[in-house]
Structure formats: C-alpha cells, structure tokens
PDB file of N, CA and C in Angstrom:
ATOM      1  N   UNK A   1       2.051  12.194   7.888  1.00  0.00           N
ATOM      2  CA  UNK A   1       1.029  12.431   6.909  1.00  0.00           C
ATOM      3  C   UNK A   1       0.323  11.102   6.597  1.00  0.00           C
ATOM      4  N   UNK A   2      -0.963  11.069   6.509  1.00  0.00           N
ATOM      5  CA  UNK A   2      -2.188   9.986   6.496  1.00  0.00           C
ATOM      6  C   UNK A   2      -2.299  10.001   5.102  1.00  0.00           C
ATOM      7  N   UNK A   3      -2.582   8.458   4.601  1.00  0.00           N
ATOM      8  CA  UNK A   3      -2.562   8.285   3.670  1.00  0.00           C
ATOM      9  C   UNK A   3      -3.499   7.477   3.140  1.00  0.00           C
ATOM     10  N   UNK A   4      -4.521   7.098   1.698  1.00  0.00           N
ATOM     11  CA  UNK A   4      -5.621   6.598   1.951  1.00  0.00           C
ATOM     12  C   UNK A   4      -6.012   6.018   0.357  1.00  0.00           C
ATOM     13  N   UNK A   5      -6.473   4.944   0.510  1.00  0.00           N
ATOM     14  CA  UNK A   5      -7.152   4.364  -1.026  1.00  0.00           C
ATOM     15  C   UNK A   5      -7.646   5.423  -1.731  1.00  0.00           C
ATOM     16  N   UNK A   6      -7.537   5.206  -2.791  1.00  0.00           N
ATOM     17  CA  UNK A   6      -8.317   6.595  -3.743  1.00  0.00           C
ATOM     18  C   UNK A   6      -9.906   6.010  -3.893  1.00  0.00           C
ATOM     19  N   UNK A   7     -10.459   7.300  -3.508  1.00  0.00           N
ATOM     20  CA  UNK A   7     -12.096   7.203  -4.103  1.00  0.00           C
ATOM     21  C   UNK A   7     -12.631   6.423  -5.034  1.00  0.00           C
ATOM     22  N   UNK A   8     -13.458   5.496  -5.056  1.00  0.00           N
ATOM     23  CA  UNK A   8     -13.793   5.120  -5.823  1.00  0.00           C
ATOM     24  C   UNK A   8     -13.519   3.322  -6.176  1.00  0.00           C
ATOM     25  N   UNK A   9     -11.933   3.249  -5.466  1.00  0.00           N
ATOM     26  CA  UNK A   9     -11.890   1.699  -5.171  1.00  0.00           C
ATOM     27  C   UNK A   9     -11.053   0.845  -6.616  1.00  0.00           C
ATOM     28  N   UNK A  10     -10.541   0.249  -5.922  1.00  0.00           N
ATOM     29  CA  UNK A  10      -9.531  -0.840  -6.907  1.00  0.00           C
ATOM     30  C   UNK A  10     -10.096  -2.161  -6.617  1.00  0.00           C
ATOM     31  N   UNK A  11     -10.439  -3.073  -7.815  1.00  0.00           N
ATOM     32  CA  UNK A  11     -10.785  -3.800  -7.265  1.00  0.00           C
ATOM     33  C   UNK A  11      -9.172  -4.961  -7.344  1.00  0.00           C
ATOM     34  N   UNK A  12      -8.895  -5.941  -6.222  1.00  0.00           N
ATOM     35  CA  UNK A  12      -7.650  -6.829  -6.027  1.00  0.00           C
ATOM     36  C   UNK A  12      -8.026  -8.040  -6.179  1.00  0.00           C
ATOM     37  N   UNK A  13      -6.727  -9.014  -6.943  1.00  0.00           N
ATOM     38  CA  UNK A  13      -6.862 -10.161  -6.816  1.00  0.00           C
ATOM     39  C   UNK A  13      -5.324 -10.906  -5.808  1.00  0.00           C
ATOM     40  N   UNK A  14      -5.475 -11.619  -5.576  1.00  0.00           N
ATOM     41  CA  UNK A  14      -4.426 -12.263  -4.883  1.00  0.00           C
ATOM     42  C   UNK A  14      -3.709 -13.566  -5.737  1.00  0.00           C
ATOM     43  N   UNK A  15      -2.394 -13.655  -5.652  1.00  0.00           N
ATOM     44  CA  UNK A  15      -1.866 -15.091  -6.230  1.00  0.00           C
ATOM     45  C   UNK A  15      -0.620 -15.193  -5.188  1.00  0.00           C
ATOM     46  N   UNK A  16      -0.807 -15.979  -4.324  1.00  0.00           N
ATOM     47  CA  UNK A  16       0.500 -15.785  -3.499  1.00  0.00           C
ATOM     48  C   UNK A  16       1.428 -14.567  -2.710  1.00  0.00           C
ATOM     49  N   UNK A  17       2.164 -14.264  -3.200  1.00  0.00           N
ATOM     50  CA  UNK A  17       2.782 -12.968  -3.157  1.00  0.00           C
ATOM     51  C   UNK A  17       2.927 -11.916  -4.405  1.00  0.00           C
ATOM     52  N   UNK A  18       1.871 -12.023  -4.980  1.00  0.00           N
ATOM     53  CA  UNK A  18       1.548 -11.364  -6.146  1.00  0.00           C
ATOM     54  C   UNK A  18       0.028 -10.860  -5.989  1.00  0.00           C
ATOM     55  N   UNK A  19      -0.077  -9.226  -6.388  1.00  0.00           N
ATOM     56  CA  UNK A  19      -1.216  -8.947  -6.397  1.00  0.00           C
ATOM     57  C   UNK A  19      -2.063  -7.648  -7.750  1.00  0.00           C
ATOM     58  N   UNK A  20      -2.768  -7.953  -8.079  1.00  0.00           N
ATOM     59  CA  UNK A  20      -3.167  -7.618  -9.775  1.00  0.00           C
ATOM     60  C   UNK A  20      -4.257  -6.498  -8.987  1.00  0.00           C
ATOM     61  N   UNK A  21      -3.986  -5.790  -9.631  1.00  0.00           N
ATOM     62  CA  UNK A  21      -4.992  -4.615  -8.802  1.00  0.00           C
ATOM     63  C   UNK A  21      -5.657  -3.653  -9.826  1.00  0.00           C
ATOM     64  N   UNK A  22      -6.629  -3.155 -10.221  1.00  0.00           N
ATOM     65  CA  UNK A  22      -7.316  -2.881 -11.345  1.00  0.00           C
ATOM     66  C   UNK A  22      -8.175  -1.434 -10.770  1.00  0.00           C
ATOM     67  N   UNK A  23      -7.520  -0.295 -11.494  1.00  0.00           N
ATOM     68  CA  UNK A  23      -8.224   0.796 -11.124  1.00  0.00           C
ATOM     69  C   UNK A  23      -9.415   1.333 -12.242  1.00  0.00           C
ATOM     70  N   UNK A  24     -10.298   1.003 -11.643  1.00  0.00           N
ATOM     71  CA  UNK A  24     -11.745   1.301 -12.403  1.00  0.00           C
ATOM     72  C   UNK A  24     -11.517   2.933 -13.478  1.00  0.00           C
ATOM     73  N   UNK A  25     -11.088   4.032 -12.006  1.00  0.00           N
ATOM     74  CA  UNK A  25     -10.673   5.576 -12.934  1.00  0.00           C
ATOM     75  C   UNK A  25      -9.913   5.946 -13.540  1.00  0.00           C
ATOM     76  N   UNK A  26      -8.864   4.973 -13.596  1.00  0.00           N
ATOM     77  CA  UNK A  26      -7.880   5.155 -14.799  1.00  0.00           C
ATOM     78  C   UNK A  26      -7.875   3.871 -16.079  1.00  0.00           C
ATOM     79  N   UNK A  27      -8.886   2.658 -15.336  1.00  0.00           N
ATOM     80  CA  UNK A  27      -8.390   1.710 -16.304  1.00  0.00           C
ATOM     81  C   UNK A  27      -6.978   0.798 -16.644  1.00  0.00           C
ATOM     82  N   UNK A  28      -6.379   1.191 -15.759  1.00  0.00           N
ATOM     83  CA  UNK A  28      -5.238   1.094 -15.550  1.00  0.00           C
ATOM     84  C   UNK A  28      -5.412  -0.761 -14.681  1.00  0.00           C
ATOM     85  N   UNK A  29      -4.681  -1.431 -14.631  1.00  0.00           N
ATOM     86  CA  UNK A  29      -4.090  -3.287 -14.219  1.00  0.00           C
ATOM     87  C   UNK A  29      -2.800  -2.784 -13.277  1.00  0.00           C
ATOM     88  N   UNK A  30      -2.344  -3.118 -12.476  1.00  0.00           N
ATOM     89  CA  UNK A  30      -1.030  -3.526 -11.916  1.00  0.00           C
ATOM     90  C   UNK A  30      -0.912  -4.128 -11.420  1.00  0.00           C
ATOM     91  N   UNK A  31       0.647  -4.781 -11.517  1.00  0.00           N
ATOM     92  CA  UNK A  31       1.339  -5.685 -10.699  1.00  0.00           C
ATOM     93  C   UNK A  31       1.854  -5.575  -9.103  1.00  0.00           C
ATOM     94  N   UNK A  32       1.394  -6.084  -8.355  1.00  0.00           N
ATOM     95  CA  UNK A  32       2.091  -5.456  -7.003  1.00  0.00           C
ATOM     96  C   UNK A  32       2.702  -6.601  -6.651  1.00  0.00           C
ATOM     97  N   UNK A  33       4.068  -6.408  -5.700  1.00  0.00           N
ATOM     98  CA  UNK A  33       3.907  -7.248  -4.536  1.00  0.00           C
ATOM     99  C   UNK A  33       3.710  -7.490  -3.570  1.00  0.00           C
ATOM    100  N   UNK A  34       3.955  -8.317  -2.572  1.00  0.00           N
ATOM    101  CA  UNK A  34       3.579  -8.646  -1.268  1.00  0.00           C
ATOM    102  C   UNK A  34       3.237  -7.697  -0.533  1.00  0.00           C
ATOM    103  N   UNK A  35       4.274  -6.841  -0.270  1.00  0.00           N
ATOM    104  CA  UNK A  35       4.585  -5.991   0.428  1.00  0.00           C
ATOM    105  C   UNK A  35       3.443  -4.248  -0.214  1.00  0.00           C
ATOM    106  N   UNK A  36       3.349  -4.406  -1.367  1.00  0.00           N
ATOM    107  CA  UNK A  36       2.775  -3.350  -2.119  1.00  0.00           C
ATOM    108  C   UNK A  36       1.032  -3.965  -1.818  1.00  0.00           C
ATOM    109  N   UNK A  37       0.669  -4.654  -2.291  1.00  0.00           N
ATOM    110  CA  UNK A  37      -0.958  -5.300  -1.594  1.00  0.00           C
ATOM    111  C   UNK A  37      -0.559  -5.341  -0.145  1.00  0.00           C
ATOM    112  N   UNK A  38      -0.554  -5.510   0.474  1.00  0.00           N
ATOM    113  CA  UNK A  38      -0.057  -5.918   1.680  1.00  0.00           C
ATOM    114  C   UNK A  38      -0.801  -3.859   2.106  1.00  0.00           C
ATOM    115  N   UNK A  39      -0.300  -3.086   2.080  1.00  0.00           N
ATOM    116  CA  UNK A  39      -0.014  -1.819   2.364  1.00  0.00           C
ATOM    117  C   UNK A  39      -1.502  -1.301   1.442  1.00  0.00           C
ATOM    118  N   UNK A  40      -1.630  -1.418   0.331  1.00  0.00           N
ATOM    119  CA  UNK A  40      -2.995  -0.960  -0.170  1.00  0.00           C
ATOM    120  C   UNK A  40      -4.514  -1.773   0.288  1.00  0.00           C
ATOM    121  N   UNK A  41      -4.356  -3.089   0.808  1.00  0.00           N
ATOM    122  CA  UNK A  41      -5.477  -3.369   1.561  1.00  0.00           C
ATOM    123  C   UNK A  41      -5.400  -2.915   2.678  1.00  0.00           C
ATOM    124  N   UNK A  42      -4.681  -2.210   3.846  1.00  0.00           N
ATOM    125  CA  UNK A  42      -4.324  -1.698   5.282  1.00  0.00           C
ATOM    126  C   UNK A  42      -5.140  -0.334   4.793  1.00  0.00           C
ATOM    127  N   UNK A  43      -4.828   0.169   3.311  1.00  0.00           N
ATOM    128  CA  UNK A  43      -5.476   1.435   3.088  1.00  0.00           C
ATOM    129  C   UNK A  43      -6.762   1.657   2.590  1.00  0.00           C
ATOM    130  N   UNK A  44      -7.031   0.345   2.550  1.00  0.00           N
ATOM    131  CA  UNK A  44      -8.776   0.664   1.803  1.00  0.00           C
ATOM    132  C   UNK A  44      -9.491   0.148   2.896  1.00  0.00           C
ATOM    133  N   UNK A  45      -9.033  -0.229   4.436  1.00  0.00           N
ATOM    134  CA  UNK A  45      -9.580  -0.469   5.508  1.00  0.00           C
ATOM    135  C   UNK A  45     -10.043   1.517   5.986  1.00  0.00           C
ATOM    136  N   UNK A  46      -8.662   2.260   6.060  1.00  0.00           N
ATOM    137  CA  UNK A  46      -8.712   3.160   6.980  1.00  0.00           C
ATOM    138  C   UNK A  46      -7.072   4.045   6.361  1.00  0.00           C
ATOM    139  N   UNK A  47      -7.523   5.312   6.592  1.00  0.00           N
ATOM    140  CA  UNK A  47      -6.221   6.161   6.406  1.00  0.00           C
ATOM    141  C   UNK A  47      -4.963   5.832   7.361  1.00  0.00           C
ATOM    142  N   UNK A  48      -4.273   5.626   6.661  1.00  0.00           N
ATOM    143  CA  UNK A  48      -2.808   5.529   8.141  1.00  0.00           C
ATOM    144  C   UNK A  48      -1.481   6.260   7.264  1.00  0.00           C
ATOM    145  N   UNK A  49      -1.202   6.582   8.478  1.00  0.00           N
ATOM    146  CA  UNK A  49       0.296   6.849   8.568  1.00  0.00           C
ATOM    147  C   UNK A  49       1.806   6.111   8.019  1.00  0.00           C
ATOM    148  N   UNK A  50       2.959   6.172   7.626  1.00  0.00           N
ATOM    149  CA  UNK A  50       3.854   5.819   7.665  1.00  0.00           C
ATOM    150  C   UNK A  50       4.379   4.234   8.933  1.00  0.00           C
ATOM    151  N   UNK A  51       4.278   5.403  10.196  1.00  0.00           N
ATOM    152  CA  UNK A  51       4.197   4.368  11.177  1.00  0.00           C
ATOM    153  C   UNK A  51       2.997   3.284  12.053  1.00  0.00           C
ATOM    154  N   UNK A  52       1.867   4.171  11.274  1.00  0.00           N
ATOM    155  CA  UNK A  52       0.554   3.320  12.104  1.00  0.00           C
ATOM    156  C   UNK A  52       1.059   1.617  10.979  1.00  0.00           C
ATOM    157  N   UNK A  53       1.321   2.284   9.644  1.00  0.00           N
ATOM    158  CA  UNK A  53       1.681   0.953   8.803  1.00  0.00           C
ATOM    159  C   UNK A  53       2.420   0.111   9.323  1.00  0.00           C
ATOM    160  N   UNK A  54       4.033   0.576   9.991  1.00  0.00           N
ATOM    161  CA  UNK A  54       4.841   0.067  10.388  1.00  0.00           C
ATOM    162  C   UNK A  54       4.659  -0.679  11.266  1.00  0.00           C
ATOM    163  N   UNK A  55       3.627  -0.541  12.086  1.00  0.00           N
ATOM    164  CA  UNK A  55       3.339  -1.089  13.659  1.00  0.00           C
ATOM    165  C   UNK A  55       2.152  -2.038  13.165  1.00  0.00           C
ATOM    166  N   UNK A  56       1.388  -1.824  12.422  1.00  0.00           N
ATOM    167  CA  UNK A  56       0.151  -2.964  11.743  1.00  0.00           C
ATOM    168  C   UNK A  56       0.951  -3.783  11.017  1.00  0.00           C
ATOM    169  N   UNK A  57       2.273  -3.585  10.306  1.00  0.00           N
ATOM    170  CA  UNK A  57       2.660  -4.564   9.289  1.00  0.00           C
ATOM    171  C   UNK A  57       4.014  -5.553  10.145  1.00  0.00           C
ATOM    172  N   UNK A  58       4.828  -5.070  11.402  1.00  0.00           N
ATOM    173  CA  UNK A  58       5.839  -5.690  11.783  1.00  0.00           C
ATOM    174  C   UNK A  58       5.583  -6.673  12.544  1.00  0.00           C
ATOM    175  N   UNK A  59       4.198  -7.617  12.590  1.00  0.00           N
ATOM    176  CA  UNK A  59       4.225  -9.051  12.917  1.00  0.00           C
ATOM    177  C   UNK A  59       4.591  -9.463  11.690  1.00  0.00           C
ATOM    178  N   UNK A  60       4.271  -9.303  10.549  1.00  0.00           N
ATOM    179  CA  UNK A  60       4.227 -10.135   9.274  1.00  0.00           C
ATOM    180  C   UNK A  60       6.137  -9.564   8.719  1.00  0.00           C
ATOM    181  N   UNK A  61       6.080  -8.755   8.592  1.00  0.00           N
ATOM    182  CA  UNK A  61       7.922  -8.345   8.115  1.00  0.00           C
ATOM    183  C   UNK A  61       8.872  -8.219   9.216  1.00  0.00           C
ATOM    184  N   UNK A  62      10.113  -8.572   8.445  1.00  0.00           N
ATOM    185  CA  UNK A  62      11.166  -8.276   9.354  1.00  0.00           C
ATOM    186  C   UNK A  62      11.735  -7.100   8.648  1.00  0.00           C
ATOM    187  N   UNK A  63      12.097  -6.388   9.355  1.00  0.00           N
ATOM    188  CA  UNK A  63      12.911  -4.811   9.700  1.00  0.00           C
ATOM    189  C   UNK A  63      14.130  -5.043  10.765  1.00  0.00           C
ATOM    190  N   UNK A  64      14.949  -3.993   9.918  1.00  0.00           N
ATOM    191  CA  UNK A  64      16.483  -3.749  10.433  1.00  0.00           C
ATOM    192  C   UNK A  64      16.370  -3.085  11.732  1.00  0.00           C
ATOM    193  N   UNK A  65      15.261  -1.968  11.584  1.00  0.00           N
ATOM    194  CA  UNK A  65      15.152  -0.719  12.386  1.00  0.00           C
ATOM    195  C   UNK A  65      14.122   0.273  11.888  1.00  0.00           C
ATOM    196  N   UNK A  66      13.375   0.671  13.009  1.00  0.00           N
ATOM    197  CA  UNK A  66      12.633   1.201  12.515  1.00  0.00           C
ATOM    198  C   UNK A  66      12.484   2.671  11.300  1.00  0.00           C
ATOM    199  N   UNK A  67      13.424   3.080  11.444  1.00  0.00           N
ATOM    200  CA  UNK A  67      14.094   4.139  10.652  1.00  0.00           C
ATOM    201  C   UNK A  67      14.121   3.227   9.196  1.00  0.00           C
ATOM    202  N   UNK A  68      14.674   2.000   9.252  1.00  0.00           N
ATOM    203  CA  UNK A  68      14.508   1.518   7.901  1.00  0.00           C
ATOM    204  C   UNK A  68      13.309   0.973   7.645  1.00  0.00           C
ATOM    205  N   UNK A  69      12.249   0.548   8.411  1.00  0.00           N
ATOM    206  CA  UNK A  69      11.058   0.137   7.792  1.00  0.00           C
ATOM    207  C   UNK A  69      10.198   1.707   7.441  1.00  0.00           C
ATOM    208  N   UNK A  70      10.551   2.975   7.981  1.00  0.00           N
ATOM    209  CA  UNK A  70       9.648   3.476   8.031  1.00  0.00           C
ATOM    210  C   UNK A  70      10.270   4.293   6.202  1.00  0.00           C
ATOM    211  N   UNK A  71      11.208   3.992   6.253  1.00  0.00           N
ATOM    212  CA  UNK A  71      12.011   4.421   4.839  1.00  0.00           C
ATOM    213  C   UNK A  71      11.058   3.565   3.370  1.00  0.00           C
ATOM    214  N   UNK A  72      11.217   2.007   3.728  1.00  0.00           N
ATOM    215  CA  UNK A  72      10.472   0.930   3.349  1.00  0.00           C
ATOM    216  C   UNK A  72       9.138   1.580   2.823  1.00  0.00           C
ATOM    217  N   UNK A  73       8.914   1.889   3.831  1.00  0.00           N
ATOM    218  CA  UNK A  73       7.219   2.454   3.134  1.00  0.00           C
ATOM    219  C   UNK A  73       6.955   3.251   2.806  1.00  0.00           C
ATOM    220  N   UNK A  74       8.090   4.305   3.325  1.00  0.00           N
ATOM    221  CA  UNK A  74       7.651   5.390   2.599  1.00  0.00           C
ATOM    222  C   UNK A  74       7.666   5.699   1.019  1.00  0.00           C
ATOM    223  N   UNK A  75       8.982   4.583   0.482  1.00  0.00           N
ATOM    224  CA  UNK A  75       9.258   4.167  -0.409  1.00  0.00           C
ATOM    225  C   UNK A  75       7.796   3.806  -1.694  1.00  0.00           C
ATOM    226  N   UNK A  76       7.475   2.840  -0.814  1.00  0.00           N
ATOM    227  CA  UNK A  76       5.794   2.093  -1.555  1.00  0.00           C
ATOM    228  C   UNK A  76       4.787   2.889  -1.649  1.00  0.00           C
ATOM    229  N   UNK A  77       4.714   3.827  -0.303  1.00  0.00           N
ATOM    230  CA  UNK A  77       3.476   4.541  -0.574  1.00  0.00           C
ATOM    231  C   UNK A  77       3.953   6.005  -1.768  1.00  0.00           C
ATOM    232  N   UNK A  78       4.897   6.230  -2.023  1.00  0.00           N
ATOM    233  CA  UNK A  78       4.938   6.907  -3.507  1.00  0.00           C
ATOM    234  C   UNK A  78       5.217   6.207  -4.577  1.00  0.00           C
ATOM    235  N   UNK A  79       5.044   4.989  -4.874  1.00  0.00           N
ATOM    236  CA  UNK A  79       5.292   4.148  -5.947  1.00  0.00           C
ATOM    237  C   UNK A  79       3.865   3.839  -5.824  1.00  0.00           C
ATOM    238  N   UNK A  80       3.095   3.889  -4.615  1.00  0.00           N
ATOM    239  CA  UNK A  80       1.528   3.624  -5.027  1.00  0.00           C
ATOM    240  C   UNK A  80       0.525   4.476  -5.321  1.00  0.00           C
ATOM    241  N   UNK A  81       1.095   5.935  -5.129  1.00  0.00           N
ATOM    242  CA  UNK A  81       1.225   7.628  -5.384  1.00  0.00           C
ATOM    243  C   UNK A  81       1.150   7.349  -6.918  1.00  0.00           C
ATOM    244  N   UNK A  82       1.951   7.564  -7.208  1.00  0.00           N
ATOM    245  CA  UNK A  82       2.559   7.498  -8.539  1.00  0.00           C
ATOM    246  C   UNK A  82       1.238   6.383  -9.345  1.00  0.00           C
ATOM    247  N   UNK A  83       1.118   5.376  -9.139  1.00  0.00           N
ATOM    248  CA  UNK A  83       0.095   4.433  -9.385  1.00  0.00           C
ATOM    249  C   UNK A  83      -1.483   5.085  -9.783  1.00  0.00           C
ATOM    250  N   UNK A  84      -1.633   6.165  -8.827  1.00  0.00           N
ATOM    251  CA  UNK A  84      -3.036   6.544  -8.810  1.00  0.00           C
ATOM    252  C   UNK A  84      -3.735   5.821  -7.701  1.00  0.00           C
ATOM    253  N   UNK A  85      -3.232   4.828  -6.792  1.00  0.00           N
ATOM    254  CA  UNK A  85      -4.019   4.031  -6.512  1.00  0.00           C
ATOM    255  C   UNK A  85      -4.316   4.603  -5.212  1.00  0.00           C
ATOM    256  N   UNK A  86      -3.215   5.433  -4.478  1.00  0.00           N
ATOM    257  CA  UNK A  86      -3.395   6.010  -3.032  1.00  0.00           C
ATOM    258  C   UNK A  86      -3.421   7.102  -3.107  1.00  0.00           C
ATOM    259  N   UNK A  87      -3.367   8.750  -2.269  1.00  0.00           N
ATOM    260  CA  UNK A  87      -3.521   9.870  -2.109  1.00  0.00           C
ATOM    261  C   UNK A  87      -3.435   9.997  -0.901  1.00  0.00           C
ATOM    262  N   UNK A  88      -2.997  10.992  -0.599  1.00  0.00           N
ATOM    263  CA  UNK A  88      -2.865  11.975   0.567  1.00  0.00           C
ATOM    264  C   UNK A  88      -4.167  12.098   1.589  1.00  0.00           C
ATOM    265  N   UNK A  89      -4.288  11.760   2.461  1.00  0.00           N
ATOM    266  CA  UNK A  89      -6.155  11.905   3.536  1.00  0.00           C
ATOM    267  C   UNK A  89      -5.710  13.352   3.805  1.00  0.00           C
TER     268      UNK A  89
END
C-alpha cells in the first residue's frame, strides 16, 4: 500500500537530526526525527510504498533485515498517519 504527503503540504525545517514540521490544516508543529523527516520528504517527492522506502532509504540506514526495516517503517508511516501529515495514495 502507497503512501503519500497530505494535500495541501507541511511546510519543514531541518536542525541536524531533528525536524519541526508545521501542518498548515491542522495548525498543528511537530517534532520529528531523522528517520521520521527523512521518510516525509521521500513522500512529498512521490507516493511510495513500504519497500520502495526501504530500497530509497538503505544507503543512508543500517537494517538487520529486511523484514525488520520494512517493520521500521511501517512503524513511522502510522505514527505519521496518526500525525495528519501522510495518508493512504
């Protein structure tokens, strides 16, 4: 299942491995990390997958196995669900 920035756009700031992300339709600020920006800029490029993520993100992370990275994200992308910030394509 494809997954995709929500309409309308967040705008991001960067501080290292910290990322402040500000949703215009809820008004809403959050804190992300690395790994959480990391995965919501991949999504405001283009809808992807679980594993299209996995395979765009495993130069930059290390993973046990793919079974556990794909756990990894699946993890983030409902904590970024939950956020408002992503949705279902």
């Amino acid at each position: 299942m494809k997954w995709r920035a929500i309409a309308g756009g967040s705008s991001m700031r960067n501080w290292g491995d910290e990322y402040v992300v500000y949703n215009p339709l809820s008004g809403d600020s959050h804190l992300l990390g690395l790994a959480g920006g990391q995965i919501l800029l991949k999504l405001q490029q283009a809808p992807l997958d679980s594993k299209a993520l996995m395979e765009q993100l495993a130069t930059d992370w290390q993973f046990d196995s793919e079974q556990d990275a794909i756990a990894q994200i699946d993890a983030l992308l409902t904590d970024l669900g939950a956020l408002a910030l992503i949705e279902r394509a």
